[in-house]
C-alpha atoms as a PDB file:
ATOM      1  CA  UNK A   1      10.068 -13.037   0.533  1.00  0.00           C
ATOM      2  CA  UNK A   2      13.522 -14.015   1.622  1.00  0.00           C
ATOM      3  CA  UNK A   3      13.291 -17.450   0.041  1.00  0.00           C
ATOM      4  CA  UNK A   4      15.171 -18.215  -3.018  1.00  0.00           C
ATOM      5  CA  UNK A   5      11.853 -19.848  -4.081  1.00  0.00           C
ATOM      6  CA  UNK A   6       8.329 -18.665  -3.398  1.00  0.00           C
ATOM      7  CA  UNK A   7       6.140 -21.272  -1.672  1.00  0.00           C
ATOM      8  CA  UNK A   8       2.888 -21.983  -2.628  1.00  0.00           C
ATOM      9  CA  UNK A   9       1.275 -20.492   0.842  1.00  0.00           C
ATOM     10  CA  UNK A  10       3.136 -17.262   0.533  1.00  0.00           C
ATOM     11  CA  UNK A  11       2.155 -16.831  -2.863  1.00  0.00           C
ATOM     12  CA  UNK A  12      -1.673 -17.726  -1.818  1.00  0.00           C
ATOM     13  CA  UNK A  13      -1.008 -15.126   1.159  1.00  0.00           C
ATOM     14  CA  UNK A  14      -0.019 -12.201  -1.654  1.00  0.00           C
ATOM     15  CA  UNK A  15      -3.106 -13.442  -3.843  1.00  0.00           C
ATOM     16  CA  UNK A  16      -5.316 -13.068  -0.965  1.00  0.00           C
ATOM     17  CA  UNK A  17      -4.011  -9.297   0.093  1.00  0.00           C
ATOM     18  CA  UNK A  18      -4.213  -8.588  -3.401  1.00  0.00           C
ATOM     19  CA  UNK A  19      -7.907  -9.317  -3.706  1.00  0.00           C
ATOM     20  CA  UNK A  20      -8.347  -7.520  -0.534  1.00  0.00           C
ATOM     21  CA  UNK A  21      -6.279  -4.689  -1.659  1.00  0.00           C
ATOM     22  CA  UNK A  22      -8.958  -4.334  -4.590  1.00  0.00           C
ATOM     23  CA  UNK A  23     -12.349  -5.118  -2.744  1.00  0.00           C
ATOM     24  CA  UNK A  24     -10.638  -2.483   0.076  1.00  0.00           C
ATOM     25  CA  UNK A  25     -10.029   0.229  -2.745  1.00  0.00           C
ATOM     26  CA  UNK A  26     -12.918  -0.400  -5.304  1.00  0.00           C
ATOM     27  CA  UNK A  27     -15.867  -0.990  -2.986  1.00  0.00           C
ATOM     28  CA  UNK A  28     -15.101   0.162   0.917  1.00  0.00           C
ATOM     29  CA  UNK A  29     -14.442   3.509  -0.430  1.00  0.00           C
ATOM     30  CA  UNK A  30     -15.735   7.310   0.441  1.00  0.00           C
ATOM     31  CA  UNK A  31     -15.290   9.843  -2.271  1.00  0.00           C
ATOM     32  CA  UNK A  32     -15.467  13.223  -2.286  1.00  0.00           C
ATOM     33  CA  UNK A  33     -14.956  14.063  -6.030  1.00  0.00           C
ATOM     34  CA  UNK A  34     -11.215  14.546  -6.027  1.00  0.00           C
ATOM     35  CA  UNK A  35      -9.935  12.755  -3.012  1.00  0.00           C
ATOM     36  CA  UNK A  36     -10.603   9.080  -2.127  1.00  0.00           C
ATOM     37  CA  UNK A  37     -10.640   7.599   1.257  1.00  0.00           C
ATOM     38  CA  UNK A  38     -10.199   3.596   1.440  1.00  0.00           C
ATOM     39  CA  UNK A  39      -8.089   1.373   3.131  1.00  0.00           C
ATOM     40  CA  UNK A  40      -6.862  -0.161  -0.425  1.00  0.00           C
ATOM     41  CA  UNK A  41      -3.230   0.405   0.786  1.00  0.00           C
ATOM     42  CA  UNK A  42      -3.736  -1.463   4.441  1.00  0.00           C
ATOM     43  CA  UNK A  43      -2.995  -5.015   2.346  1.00  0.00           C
ATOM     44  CA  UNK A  44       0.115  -3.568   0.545  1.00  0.00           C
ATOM     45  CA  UNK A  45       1.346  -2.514   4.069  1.00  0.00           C
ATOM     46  CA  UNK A  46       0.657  -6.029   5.647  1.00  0.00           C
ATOM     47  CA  UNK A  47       2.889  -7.388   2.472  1.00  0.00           C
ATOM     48  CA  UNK A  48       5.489  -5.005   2.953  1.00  0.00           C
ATOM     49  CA  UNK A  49       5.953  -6.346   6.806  1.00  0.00           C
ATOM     50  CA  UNK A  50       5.171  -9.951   6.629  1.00  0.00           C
ATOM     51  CA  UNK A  51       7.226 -10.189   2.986  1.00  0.00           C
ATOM     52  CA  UNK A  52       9.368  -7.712   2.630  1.00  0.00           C
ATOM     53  CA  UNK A  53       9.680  -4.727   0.209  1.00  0.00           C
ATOM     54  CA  UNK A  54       9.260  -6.409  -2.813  1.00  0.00           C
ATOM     55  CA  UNK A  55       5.809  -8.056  -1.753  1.00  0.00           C
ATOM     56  CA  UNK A  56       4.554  -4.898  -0.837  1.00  0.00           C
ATOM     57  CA  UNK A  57       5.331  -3.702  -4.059  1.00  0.00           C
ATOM     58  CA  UNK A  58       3.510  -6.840  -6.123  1.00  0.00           C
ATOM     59  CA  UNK A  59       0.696  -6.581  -3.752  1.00  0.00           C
ATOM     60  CA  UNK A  60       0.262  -2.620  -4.860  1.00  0.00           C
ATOM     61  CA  UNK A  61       0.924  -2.790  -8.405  1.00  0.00           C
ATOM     62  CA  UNK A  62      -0.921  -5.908  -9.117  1.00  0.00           C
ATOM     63  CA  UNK A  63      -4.025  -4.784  -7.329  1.00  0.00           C
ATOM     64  CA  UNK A  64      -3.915  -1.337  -8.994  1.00  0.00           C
ATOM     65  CA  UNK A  65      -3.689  -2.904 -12.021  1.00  0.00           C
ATOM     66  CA  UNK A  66      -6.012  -5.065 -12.003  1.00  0.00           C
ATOM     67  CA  UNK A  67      -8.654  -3.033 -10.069  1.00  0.00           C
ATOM     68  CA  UNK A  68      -8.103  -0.234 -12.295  1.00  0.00           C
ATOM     69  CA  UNK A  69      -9.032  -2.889 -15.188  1.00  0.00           C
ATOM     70  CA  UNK A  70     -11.961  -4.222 -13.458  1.00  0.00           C
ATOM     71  CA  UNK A  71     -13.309  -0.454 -12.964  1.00  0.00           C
ATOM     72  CA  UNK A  72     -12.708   0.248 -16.371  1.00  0.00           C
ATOM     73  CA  UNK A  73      -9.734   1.828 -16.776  1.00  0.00           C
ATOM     74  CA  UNK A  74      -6.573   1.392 -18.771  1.00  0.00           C
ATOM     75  CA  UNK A  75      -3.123   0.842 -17.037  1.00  0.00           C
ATOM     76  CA  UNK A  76      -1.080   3.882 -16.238  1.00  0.00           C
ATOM     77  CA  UNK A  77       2.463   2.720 -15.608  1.00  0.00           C
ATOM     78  CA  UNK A  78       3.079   5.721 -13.091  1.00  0.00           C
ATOM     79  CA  UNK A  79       0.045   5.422 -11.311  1.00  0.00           C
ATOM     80  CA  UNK A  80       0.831   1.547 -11.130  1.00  0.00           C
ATOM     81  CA  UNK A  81       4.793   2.177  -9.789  1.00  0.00           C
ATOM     82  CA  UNK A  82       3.313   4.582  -7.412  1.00  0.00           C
ATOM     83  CA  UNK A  83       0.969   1.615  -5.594  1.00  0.00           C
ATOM     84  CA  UNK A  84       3.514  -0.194  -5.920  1.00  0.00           C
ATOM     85  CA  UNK A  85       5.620   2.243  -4.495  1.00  0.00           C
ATOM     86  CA  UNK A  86       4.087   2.210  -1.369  1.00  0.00           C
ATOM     87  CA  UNK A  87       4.587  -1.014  -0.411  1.00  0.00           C
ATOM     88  CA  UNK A  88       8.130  -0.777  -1.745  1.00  0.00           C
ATOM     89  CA  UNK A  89       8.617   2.030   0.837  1.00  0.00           C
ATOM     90  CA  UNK A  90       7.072   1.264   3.610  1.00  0.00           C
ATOM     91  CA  UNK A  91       8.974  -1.977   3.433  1.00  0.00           C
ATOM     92  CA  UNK A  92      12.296  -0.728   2.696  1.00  0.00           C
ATOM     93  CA  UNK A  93      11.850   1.514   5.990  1.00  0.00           C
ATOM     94  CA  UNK A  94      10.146  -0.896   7.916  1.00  0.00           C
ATOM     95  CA  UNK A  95      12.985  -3.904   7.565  1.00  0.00           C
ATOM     96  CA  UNK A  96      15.955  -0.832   7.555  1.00  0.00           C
ATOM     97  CA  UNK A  97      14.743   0.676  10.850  1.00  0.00           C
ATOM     98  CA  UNK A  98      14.309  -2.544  13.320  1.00  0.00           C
ATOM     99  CA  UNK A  99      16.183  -1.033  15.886  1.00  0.00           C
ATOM    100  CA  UNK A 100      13.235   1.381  16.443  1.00  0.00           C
ATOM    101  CA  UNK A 101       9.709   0.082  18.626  1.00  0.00           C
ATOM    102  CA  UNK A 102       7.127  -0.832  16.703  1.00  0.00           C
ATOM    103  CA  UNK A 103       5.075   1.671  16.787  1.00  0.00           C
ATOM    104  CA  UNK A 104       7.471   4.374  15.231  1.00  0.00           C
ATOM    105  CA  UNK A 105       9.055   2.306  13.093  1.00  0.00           C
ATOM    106  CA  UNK A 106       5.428   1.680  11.570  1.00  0.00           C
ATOM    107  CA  UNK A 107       4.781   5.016  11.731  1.00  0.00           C
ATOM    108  CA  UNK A 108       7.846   6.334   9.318  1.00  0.00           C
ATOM    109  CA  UNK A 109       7.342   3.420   7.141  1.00  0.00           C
ATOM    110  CA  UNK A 110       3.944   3.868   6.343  1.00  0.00           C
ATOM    111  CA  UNK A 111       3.710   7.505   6.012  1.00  0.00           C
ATOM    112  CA  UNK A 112       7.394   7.786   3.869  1.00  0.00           C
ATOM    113  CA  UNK A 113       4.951   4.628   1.881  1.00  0.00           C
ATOM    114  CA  UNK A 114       1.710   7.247   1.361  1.00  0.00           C
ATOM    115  CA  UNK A 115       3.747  10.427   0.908  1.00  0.00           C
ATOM    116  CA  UNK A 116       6.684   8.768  -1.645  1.00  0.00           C
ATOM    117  CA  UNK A 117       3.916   6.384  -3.786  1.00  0.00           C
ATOM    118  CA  UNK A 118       0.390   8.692  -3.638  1.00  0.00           C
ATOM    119  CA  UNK A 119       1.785  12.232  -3.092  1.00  0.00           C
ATOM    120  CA  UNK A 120       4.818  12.388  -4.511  1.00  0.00           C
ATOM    121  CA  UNK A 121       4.477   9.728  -7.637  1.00  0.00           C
ATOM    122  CA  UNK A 122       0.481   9.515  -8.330  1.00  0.00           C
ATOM    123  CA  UNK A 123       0.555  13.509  -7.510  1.00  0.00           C
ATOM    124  CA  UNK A 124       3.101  13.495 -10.941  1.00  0.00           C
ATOM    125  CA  UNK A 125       1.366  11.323 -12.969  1.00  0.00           C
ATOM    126  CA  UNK A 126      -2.354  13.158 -12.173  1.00  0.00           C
ATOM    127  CA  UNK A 127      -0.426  16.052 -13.494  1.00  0.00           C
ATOM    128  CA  UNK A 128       1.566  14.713 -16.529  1.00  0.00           C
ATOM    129  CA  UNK A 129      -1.374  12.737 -18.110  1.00  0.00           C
ATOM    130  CA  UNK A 130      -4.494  14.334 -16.987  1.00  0.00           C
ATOM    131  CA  UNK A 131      -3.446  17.804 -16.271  1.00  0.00           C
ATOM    132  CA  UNK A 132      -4.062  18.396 -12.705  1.00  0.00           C
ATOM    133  CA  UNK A 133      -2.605  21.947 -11.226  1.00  0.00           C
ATOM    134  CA  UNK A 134      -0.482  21.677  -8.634  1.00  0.00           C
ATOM    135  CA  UNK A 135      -2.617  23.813  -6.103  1.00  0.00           C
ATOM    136  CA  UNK A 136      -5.168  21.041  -6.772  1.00  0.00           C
ATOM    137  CA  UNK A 137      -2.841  17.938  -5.875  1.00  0.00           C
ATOM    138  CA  UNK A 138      -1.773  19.404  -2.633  1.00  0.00           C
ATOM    139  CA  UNK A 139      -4.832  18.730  -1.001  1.00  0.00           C
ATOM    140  CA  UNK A 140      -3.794  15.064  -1.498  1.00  0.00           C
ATOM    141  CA  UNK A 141      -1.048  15.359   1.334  1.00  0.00           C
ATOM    142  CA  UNK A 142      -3.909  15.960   4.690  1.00  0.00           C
ATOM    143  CA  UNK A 143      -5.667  12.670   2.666  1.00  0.00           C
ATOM    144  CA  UNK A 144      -2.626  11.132   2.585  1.00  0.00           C
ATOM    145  CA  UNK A 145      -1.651  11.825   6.502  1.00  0.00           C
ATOM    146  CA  UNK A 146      -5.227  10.709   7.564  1.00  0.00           C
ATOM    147  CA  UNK A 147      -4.880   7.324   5.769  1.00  0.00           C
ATOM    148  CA  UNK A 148      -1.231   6.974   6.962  1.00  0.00           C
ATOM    149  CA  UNK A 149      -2.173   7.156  10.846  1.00  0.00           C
ATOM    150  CA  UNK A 150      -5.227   4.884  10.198  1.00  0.00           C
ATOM    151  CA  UNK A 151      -3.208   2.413   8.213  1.00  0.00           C
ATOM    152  CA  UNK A 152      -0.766   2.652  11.107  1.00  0.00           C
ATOM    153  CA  UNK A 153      -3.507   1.717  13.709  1.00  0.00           C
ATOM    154  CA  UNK A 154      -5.463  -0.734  11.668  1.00  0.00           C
ATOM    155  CA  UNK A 155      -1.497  -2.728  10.630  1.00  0.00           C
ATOM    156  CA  UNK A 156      -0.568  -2.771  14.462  1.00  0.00           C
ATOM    157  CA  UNK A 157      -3.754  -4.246  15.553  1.00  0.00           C
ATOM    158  CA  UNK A 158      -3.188  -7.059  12.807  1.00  0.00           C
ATOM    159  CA  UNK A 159       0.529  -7.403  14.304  1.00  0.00           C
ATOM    160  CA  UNK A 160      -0.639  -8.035  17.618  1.00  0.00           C
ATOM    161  CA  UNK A 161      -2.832 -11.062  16.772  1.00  0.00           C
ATOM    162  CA  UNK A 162      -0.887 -13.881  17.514  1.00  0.00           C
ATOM    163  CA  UNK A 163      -3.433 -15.852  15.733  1.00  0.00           C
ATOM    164  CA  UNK A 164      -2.912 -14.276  11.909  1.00  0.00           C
ATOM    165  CA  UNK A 165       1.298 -13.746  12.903  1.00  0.00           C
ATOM    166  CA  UNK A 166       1.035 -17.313  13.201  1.00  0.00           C
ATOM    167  CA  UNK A 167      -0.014 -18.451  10.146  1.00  0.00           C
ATOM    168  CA  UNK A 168       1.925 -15.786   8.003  1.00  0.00           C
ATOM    169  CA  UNK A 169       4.923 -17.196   9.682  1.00  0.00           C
ATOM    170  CA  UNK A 170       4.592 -20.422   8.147  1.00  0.00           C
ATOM    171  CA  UNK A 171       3.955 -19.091   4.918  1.00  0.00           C
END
């Protein structure tokens, strides 16, 4: 998202990774009362590489908004800044640490994404407006850690087709 103007295709591109991000987190999803596995956050972590930190971000908060709507629930702004927040961070990190190979730099990004946006900011909002204990919200960090190295996996396997780098380029 480096352009001074947003082009039609890379706006189509965030559209399309938004609806993903919402199919990926509303229906692909194992739950196990408390804790939720998905891969909801893979399409905010393909934003925050192909477009930069502040896609990553609109691709998070937009899908948890409107996913959240869809499923029937009303808009928490701190639950919606963390999804956002993931793609905001794993972006930041990602573009800040190019000097690193890939497969680190991916690494750090994505996990600083899960453990700043779901444990650290969803963790305080759980707390603040539904009461959560503490002791309860720490079993979010092994969920988060499991979903970091398989988001890390599943967004280098994407990188490597030429294919799909191809036609985000020209976006």
């Amino acid at each position: 998202m480096n352009h001074s103007k947003l082009s039609v295709r890379t706006l189509t591109m965030l559209a399309l990774l938004t609806a993903m991000s919402i199919i990926f987190a509303r229906v692909f999803t194992v739950s196990t009362g408390f804790l939720r596995f998905n891969l909801g956050a893979l399409p905010t972590h393909l934003a925050a590489v192909w477009f930069g930190p502040a896609g990553g971000f609109v691709v998070g908060a937009v899908a948890d908004m409107i996913g959240g709507t869809l499923s029937g629930y009303s808009i928490n702004p701190l639950i919606t800044l963390g999804a956002g927040s993931v793609g905001l961070v794993s972006g930041l990190l990602y573009r800040s640490l190019h000097e690193m190979r890939l497969g680190l730099r991916l690494q750090i990004s994505i996990l600083a994404g899960h453990l700043v946006g779901s444990v650290v900011i969803n963790s305080l909002a759980l707390h603040l407006f539904y009461g959560y204990q503490w002791a309860l919200l720490a079993a979010r960090i092994p969920n988060a850690l499991v979903l970091s190295v398989v988001n890390t996996l599943l967004v280098r396997i994407l990188l490597e087709n030429k294919a799909l780098t191809a036609l985000v380029r020209k976006a």
